[in-house]
PDB file of N, CA and C in Angstrom:
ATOM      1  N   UNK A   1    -294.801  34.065  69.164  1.00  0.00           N
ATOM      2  CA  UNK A   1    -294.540  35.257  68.381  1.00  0.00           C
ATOM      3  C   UNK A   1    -293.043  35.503  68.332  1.00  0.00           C
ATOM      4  N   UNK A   2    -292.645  35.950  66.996  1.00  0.00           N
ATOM      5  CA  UNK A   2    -290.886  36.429  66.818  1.00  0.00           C
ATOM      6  C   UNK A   2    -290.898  37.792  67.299  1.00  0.00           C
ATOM      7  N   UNK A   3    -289.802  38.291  68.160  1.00  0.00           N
ATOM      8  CA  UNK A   3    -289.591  39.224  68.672  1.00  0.00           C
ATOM      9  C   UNK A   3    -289.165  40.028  66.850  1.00  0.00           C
ATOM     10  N   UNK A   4    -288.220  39.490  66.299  1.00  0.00           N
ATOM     11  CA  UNK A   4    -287.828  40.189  65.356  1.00  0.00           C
ATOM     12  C   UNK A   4    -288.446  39.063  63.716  1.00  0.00           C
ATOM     13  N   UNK A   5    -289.587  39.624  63.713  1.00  0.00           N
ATOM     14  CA  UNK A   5    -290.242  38.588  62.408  1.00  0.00           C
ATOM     15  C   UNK A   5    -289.995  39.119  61.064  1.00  0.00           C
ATOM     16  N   UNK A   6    -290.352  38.670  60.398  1.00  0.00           N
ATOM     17  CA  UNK A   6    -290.498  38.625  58.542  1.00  0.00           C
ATOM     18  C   UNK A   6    -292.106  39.116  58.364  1.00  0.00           C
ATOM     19  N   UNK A   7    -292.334  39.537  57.110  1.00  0.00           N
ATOM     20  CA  UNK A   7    -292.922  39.558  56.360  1.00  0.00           C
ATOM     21  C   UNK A   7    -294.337  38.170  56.746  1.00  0.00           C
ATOM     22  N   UNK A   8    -293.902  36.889  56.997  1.00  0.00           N
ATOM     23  CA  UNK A   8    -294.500  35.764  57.029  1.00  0.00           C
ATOM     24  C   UNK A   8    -294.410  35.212  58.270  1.00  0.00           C
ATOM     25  N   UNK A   9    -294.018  35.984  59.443  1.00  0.00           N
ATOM     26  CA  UNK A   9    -293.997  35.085  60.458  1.00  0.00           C
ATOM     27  C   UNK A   9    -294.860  36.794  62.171  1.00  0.00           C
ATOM     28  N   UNK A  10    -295.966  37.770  60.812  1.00  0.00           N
ATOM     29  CA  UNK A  10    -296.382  38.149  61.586  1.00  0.00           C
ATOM     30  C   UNK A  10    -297.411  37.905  62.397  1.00  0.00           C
ATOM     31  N   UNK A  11    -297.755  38.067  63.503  1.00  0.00           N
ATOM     32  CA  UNK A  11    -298.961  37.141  64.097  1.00  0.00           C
ATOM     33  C   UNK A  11    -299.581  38.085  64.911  1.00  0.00           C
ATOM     34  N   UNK A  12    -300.719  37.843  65.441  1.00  0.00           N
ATOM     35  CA  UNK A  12    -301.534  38.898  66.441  1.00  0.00           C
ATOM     36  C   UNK A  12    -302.237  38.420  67.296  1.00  0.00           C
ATOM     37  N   UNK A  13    -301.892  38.684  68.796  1.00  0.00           N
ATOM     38  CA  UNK A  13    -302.593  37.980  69.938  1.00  0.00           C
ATOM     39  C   UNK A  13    -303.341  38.854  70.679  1.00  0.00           C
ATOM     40  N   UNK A  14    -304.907  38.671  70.281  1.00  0.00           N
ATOM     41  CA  UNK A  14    -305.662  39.105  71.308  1.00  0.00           C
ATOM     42  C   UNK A  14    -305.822  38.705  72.830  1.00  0.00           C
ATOM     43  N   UNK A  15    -306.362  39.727  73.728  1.00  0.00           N
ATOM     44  CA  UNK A  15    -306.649  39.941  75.230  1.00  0.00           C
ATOM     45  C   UNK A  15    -308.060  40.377  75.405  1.00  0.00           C
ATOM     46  N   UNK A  16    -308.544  40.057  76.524  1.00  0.00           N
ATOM     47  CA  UNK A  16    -309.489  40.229  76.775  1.00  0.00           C
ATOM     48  C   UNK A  16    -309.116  41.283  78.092  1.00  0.00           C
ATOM     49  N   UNK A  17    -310.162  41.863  79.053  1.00  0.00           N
ATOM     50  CA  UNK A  17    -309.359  43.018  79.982  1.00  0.00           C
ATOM     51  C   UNK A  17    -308.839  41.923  81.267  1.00  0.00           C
ATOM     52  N   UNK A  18    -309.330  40.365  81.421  1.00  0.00           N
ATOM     53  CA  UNK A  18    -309.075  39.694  82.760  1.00  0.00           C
ATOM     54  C   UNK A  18    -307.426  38.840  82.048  1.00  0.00           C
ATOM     55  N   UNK A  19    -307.324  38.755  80.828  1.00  0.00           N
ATOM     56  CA  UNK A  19    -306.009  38.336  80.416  1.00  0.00           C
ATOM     57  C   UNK A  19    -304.815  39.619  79.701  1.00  0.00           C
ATOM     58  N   UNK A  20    -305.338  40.654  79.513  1.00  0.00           N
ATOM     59  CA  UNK A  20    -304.253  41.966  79.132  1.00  0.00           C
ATOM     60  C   UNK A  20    -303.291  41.750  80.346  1.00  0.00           C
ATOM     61  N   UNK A  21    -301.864  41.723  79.022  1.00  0.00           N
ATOM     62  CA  UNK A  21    -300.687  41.626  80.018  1.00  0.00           C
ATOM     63  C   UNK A  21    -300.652  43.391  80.510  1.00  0.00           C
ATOM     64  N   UNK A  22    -301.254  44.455  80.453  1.00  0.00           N
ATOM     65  CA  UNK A  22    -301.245  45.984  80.917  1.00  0.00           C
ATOM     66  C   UNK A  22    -302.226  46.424  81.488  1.00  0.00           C
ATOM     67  N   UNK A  23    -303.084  46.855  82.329  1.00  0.00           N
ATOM     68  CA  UNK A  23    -304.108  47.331  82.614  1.00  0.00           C
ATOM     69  C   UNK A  23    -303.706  48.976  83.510  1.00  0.00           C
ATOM     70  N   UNK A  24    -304.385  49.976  82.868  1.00  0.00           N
ATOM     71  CA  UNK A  24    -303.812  50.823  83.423  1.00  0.00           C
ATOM     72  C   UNK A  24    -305.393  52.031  83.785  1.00  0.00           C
ATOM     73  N   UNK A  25    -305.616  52.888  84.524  1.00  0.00           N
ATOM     74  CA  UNK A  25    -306.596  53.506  84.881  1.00  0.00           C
ATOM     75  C   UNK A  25    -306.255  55.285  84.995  1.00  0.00           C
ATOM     76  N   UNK A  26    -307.579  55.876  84.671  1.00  0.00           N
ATOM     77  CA  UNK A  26    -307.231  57.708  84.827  1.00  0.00           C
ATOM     78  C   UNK A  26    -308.146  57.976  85.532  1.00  0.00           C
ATOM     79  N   UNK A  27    -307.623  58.665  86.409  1.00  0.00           N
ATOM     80  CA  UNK A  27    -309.061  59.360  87.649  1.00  0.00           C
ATOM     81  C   UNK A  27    -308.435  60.788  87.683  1.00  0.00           C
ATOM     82  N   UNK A  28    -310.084  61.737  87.432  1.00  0.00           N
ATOM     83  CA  UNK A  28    -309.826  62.771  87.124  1.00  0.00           C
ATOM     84  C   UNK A  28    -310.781  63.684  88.296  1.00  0.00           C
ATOM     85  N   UNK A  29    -310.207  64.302  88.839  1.00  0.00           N
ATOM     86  CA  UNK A  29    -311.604  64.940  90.121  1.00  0.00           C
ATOM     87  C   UNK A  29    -311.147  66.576  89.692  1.00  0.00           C
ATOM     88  N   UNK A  30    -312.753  67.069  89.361  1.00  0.00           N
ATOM     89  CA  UNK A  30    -312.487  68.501  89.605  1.00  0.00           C
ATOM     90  C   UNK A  30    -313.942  69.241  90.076  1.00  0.00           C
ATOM     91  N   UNK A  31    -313.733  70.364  90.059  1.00  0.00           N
ATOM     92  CA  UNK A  31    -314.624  71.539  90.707  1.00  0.00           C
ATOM     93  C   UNK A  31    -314.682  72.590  90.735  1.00  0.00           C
ATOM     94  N   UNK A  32    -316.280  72.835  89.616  1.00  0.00           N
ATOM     95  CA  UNK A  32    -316.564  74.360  89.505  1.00  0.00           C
ATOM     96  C   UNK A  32    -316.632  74.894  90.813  1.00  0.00           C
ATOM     97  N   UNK A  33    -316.007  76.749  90.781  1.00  0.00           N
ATOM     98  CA  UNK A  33    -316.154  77.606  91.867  1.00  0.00           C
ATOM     99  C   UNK A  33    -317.692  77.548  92.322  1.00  0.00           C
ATOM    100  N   UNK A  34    -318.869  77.310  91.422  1.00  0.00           N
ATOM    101  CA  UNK A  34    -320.255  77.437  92.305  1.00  0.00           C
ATOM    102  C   UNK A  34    -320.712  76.170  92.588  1.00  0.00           C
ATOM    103  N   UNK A  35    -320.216  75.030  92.151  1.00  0.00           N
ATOM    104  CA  UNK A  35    -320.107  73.467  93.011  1.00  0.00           C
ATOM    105  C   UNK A  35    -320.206  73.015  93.826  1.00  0.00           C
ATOM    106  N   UNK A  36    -321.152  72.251  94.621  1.00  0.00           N
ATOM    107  CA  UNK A  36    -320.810  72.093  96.088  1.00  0.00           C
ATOM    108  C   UNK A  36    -320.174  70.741  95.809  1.00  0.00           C
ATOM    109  N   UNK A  37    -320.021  69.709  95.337  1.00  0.00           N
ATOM    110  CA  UNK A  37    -319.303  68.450  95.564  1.00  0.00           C
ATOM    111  C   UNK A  37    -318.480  68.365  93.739  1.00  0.00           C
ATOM    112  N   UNK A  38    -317.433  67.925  93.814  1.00  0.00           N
ATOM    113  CA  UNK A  38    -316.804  67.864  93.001  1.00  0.00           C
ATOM    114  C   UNK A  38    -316.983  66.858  91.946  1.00  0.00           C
ATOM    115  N   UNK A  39    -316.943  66.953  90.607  1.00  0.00           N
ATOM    116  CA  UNK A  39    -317.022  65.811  89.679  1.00  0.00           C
ATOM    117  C   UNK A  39    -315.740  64.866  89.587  1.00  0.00           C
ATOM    118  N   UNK A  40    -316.242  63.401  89.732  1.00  0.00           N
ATOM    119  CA  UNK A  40    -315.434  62.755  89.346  1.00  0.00           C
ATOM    120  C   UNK A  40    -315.305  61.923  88.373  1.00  0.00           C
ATOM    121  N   UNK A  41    -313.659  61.084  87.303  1.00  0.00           N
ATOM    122  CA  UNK A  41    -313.772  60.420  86.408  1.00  0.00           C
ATOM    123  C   UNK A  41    -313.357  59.293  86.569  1.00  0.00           C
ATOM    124  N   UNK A  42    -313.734  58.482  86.462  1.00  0.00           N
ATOM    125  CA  UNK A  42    -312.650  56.979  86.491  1.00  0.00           C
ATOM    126  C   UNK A  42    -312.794  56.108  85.129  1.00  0.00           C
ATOM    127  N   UNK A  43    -311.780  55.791  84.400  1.00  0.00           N
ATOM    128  CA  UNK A  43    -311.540  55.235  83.080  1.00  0.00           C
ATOM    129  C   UNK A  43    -310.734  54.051  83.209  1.00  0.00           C
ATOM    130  N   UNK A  44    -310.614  53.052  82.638  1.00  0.00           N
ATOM    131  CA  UNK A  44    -310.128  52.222  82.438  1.00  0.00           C
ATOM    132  C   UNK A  44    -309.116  52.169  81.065  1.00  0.00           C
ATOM    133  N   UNK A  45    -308.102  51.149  81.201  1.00  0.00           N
ATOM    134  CA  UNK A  45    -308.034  50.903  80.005  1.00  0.00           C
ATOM    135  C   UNK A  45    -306.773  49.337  80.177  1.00  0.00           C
ATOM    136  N   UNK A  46    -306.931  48.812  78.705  1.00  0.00           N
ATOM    137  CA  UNK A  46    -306.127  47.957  78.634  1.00  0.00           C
ATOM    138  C   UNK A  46    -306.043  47.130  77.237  1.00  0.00           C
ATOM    139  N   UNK A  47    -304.943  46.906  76.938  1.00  0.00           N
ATOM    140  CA  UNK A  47    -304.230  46.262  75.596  1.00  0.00           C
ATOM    141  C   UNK A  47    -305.124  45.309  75.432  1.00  0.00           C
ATOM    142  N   UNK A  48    -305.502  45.657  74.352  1.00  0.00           N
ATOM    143  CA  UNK A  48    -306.701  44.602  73.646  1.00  0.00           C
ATOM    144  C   UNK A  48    -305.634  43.611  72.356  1.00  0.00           C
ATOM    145  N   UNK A  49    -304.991  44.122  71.801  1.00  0.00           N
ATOM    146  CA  UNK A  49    -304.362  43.245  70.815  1.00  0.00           C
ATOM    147  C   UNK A  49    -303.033  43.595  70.719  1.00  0.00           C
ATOM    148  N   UNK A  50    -301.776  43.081  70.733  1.00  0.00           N
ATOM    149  CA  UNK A  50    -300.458  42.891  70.329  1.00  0.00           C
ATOM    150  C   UNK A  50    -300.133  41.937  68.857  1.00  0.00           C
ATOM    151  N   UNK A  51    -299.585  42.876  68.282  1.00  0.00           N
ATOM    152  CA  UNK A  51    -298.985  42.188  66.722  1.00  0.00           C
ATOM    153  C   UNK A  51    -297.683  43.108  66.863  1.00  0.00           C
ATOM    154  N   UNK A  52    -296.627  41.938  66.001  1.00  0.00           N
ATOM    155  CA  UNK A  52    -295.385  41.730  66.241  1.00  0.00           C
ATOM    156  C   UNK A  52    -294.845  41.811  64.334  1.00  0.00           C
ATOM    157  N   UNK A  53    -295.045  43.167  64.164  1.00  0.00           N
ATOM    158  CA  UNK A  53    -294.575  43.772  62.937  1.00  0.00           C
ATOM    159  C   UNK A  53    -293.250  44.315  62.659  1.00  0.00           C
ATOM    160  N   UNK A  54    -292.058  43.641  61.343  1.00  0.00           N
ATOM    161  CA  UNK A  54    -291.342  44.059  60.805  1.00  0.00           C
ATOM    162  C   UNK A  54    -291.297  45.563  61.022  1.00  0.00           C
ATOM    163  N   UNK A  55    -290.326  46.601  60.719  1.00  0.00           N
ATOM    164  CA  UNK A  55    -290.238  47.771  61.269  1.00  0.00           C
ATOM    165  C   UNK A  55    -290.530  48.333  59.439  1.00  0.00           C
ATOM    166  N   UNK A  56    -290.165  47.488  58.659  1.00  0.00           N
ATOM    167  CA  UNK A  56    -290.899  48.213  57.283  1.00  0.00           C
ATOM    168  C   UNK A  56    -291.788  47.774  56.876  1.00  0.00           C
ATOM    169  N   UNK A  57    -292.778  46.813  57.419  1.00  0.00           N
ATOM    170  CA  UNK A  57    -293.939  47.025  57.463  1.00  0.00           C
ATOM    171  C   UNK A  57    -294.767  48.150  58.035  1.00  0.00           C
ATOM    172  N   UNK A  58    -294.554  48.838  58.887  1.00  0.00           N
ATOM    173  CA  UNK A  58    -295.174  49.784  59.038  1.00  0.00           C
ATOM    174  C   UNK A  58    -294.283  51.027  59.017  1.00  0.00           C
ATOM    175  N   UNK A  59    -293.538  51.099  58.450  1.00  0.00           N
ATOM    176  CA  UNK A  59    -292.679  52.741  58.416  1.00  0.00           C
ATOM    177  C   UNK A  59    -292.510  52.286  56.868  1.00  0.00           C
ATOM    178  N   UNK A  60    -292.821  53.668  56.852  1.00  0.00           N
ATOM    179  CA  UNK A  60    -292.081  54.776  54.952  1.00  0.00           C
ATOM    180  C   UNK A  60    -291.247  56.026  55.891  1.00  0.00           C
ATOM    181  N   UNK A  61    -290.484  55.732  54.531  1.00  0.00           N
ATOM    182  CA  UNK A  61    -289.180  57.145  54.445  1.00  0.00           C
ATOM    183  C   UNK A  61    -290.124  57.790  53.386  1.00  0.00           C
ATOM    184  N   UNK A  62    -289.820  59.617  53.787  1.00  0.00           N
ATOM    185  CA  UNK A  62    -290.207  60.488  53.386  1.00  0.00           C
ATOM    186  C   UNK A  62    -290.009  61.509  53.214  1.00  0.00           C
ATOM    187  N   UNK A  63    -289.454  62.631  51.955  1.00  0.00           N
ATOM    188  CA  UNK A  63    -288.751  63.741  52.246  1.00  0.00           C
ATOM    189  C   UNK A  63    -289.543  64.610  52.648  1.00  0.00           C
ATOM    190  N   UNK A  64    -288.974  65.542  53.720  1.00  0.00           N
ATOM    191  CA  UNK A  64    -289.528  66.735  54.335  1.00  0.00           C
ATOM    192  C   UNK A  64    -289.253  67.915  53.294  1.00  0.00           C
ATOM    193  N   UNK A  65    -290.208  68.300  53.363  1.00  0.00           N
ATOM    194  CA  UNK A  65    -290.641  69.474  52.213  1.00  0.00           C
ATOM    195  C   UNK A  65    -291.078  71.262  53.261  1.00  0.00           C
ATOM    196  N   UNK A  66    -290.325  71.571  52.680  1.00  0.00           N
ATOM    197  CA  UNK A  66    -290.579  73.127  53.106  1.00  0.00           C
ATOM    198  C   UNK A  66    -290.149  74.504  52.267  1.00  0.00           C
ATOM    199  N   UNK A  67    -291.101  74.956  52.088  1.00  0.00           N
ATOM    200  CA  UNK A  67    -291.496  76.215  51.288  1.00  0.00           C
ATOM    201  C   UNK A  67    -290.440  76.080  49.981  1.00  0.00           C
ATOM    202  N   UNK A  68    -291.341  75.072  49.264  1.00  0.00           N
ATOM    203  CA  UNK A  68    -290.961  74.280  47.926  1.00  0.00           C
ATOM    204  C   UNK A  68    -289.399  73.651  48.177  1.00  0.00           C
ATOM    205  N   UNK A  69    -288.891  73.662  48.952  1.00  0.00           N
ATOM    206  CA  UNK A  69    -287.232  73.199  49.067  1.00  0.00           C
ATOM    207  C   UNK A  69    -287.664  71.483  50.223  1.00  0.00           C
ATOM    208  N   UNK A  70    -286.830  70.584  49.113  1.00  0.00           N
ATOM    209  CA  UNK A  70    -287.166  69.071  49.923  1.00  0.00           C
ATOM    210  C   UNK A  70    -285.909  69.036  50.556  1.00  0.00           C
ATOM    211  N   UNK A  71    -285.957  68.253  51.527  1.00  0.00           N
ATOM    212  CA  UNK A  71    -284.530  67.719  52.235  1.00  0.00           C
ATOM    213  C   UNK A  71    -284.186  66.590  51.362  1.00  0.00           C
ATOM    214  N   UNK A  72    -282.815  66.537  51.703  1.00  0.00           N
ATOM    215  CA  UNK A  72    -282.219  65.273  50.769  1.00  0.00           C
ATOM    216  C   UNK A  72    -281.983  64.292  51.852  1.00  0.00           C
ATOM    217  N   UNK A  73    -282.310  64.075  53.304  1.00  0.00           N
ATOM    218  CA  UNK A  73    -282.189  62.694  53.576  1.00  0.00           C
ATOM    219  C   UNK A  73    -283.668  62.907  54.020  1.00  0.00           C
ATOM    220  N   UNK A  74    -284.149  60.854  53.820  1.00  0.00           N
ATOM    221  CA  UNK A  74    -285.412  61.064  54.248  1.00  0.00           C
ATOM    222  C   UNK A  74    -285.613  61.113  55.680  1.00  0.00           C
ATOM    223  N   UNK A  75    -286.879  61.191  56.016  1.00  0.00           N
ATOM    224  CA  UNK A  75    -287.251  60.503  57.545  1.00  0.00           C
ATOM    225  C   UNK A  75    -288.444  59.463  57.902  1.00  0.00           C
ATOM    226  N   UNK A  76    -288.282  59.077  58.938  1.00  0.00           N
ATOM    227  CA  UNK A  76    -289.060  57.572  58.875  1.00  0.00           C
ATOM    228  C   UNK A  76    -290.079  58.016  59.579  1.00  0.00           C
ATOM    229  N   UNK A  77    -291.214  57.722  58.926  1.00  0.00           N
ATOM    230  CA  UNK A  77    -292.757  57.897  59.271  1.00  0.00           C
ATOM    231  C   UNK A  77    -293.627  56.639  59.560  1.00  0.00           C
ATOM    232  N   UNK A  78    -294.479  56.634  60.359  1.00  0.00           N
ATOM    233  CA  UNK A  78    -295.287  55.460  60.584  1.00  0.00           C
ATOM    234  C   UNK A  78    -296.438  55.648  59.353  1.00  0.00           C
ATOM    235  N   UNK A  79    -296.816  53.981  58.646  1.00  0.00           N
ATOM    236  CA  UNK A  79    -297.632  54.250  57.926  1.00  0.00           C
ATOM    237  C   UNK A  79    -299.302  54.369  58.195  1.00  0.00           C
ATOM    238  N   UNK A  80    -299.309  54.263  59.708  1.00  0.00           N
ATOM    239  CA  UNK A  80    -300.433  53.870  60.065  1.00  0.00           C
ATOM    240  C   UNK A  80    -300.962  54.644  61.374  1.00  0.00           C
ATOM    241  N   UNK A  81    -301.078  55.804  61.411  1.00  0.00           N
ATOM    242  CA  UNK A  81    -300.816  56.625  62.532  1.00  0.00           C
ATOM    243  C   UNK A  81    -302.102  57.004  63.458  1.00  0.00           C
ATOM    244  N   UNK A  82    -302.635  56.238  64.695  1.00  0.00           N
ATOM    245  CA  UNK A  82    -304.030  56.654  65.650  1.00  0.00           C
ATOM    246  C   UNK A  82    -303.549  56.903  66.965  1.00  0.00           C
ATOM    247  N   UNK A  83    -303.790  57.883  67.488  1.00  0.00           N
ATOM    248  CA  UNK A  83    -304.130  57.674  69.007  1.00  0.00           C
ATOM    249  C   UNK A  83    -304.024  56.115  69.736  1.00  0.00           C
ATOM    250  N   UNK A  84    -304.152  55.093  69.293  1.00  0.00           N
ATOM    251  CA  UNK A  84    -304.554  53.921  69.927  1.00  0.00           C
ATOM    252  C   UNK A  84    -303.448  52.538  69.718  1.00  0.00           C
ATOM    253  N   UNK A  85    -302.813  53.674  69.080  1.00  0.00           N
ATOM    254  CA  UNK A  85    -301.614  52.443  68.274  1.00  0.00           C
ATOM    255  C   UNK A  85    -300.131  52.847  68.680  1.00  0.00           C
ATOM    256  N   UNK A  86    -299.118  52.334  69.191  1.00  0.00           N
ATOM    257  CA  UNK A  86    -297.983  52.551  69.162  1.00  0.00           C
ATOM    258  C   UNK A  86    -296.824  51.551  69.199  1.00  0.00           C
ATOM    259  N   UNK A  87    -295.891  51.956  68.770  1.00  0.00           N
ATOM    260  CA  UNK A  87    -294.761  50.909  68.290  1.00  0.00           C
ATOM    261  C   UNK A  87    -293.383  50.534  68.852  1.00  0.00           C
ATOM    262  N   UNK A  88    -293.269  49.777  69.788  1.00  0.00           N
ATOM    263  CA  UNK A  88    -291.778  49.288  70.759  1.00  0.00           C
ATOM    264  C   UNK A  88    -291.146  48.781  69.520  1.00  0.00           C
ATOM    265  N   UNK A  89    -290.074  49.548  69.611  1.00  0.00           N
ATOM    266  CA  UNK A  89    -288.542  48.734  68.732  1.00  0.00           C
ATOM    267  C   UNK A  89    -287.597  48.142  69.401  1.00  0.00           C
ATOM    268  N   UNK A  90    -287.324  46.817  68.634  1.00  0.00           N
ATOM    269  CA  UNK A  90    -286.668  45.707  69.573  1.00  0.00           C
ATOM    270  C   UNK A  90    -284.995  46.366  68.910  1.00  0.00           C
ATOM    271  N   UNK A  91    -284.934  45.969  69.607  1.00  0.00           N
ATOM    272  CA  UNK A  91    -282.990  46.253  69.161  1.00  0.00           C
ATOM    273  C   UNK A  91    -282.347  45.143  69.753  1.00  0.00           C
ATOM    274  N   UNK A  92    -281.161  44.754  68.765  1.00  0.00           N
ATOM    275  CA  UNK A  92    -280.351  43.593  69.555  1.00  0.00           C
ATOM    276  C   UNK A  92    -279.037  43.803  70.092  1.00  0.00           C
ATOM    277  N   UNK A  93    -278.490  43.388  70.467  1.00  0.00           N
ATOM    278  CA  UNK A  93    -277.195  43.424  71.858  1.00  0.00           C
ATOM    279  C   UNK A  93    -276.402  42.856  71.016  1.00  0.00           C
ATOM    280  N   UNK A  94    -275.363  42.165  71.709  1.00  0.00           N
ATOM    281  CA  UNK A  94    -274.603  41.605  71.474  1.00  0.00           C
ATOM    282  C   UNK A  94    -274.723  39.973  71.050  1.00  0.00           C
ATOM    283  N   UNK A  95    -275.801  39.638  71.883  1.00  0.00           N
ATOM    284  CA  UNK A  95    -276.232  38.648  71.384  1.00  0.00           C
ATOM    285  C   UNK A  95    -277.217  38.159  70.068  1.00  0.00           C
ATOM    286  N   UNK A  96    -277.497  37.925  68.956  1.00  0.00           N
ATOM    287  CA  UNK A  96    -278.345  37.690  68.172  1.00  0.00           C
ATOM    288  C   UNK A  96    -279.298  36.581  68.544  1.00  0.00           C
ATOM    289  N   UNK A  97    -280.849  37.408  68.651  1.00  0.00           N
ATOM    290  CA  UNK A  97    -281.679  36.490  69.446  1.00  0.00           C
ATOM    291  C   UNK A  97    -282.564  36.361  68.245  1.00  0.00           C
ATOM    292  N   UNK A  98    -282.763  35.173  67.871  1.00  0.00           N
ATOM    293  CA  UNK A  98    -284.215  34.771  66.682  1.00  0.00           C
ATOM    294  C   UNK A  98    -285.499  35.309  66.940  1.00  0.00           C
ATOM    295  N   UNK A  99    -285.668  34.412  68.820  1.00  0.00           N
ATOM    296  CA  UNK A  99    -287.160  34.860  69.051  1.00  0.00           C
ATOM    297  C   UNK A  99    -286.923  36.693  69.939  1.00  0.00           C
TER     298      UNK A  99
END
């Protein structure tokens, strides 16, 4: 996978939960006042798929609009927006790296 790809060089690597490079867990314990033993939660979770998307592939610019008056610069919106999805931006240094 290109750290910084094209249009044509996007790709998508699934995980299963014994190969997810993340595995992360929520445990939640609480207790009603007339309760005698407390409820507990335990959740799992872990990166099921990584794809390695251009940054305008998934962002639009968009003017912000308020009480009929638009702004004149835009702002960058994701085009694809869930709970389940989020987006690391690579940035480069000094060095120019392909992959």
């Amino acid at each position: 996978m290109y750290k910084f790809s094209t249009k044509n060089q996007i790709k998508t690597k699934s995980f299963t939960k014994s190969t997810s490079p993340l595995i992360f867990s929520n445990r939640l314990v609480y207790k009603v006042e007339n309760d005698i033993l407390p409820t507990k939660f335990d959740t799992e979770f872990y990166v099921t798929e990584i794809t390695n998307y251009s940054e305008s592939e998934i962002t639009e610019k968009k003017y912000e609009e308020f009480c009929n008056q638009k702004n004149d610069i835009p702002k960058l919106y994701f085009k694809d927006v869930s709970p389940d999805k989020f987006y690391l931006k690579y940035t480069k240094g000094m060095d120019s790296w392909k992959h």
